[in-house]
C-alpha atoms as a PDB file:
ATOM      1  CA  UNK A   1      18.767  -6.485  10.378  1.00  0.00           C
ATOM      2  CA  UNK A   2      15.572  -8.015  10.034  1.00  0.00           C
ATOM      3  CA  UNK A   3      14.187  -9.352   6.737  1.00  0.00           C
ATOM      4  CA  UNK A   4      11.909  -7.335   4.530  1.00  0.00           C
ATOM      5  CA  UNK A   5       8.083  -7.690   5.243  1.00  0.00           C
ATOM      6  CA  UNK A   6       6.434  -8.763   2.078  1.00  0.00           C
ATOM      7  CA  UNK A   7       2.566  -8.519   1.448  1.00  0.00           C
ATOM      8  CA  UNK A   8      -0.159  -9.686  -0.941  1.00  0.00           C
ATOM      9  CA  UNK A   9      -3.765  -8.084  -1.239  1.00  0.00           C
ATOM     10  CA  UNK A  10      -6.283 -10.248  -2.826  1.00  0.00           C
ATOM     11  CA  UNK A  11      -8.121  -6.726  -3.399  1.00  0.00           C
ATOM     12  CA  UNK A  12      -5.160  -6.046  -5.852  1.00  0.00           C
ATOM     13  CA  UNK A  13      -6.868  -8.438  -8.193  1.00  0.00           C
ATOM     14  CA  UNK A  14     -10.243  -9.569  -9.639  1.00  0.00           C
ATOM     15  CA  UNK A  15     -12.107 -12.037  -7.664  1.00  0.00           C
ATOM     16  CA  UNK A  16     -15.554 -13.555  -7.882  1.00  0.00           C
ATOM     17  CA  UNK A  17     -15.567 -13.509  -3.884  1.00  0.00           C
ATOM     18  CA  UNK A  18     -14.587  -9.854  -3.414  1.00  0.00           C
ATOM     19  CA  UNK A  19     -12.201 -11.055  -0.948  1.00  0.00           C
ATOM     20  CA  UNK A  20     -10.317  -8.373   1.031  1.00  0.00           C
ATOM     21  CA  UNK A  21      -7.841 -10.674   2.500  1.00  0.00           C
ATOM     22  CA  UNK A  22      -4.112  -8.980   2.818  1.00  0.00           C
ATOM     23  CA  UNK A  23      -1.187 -11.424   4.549  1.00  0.00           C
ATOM     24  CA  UNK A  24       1.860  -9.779   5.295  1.00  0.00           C
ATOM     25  CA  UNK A  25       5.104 -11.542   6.801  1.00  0.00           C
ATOM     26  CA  UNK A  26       8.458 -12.520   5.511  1.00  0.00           C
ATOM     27  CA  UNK A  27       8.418 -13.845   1.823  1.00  0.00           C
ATOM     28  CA  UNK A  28       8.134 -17.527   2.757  1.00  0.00           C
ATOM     29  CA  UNK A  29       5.549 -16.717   5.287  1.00  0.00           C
ATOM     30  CA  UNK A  30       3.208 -15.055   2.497  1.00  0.00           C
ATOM     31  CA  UNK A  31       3.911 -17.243  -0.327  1.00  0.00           C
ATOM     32  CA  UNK A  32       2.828 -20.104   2.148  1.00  0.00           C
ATOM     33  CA  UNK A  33      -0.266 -18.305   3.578  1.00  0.00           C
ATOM     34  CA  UNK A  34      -0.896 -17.264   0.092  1.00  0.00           C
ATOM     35  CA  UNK A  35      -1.198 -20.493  -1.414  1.00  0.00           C
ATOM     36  CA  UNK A  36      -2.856 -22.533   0.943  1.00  0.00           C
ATOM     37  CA  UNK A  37      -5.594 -19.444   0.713  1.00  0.00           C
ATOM     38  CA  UNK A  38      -5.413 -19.410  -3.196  1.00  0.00           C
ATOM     39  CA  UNK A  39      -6.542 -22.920  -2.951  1.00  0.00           C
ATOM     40  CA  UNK A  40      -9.030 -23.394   0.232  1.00  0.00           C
ATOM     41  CA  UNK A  41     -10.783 -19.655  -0.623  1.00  0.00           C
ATOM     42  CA  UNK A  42     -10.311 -19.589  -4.677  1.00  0.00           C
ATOM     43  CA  UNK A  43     -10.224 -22.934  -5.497  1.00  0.00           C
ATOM     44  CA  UNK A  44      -6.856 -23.175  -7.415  1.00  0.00           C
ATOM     45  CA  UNK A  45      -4.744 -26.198  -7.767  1.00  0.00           C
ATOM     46  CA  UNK A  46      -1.855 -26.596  -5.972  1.00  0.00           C
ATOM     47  CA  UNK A  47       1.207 -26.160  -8.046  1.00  0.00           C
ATOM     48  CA  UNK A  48       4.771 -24.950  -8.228  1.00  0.00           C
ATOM     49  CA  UNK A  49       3.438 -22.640 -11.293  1.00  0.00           C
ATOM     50  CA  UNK A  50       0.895 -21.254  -8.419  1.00  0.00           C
ATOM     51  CA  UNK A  51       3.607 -20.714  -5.876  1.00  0.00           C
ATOM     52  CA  UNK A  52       5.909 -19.039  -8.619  1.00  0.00           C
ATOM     53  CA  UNK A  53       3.126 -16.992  -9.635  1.00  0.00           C
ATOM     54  CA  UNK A  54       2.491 -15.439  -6.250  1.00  0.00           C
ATOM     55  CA  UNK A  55       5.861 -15.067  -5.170  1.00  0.00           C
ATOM     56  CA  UNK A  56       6.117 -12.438  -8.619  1.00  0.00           C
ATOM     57  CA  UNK A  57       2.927 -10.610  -7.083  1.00  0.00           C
ATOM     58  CA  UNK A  58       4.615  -9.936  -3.950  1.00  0.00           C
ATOM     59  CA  UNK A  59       4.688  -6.068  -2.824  1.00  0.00           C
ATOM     60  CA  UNK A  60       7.293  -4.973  -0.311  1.00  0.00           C
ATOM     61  CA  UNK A  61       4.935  -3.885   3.127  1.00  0.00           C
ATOM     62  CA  UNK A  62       5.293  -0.655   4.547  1.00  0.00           C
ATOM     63  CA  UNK A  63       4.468  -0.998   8.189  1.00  0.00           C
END
């Protein structure tokens, strides 16, 4: 059985860049994607508190 698709929508929450970026991939593939664009796109730090923080706003994807 193949692992649950997970997915984060950066239109799910307030940005100064009205970024519409949604990744979508197995939870390690997000979290990863999500925090390298958290911090190249949004300028956040890169922390373990950022990567914990995004793996809580995770959504299962419905393909």
């Amino acid at each position: 059985m193949a692992a649950k698709r997970k997915a984060i929508d950066c239109r799910d929450y307030p940005n100064e860049k009205n970024c519409s970026l949604k990744i979508s991939g197995t939870e390690e593939e997000v979290v990863n994607a999500a925090v390298e664009h958290a911090v190249s796109a949004h300028g956040h730090e890169e922390t373990s508190k950022l990567r914990q923080q995004i793996k809580l706003m995770l959504k299962d994807d419905i393909d």
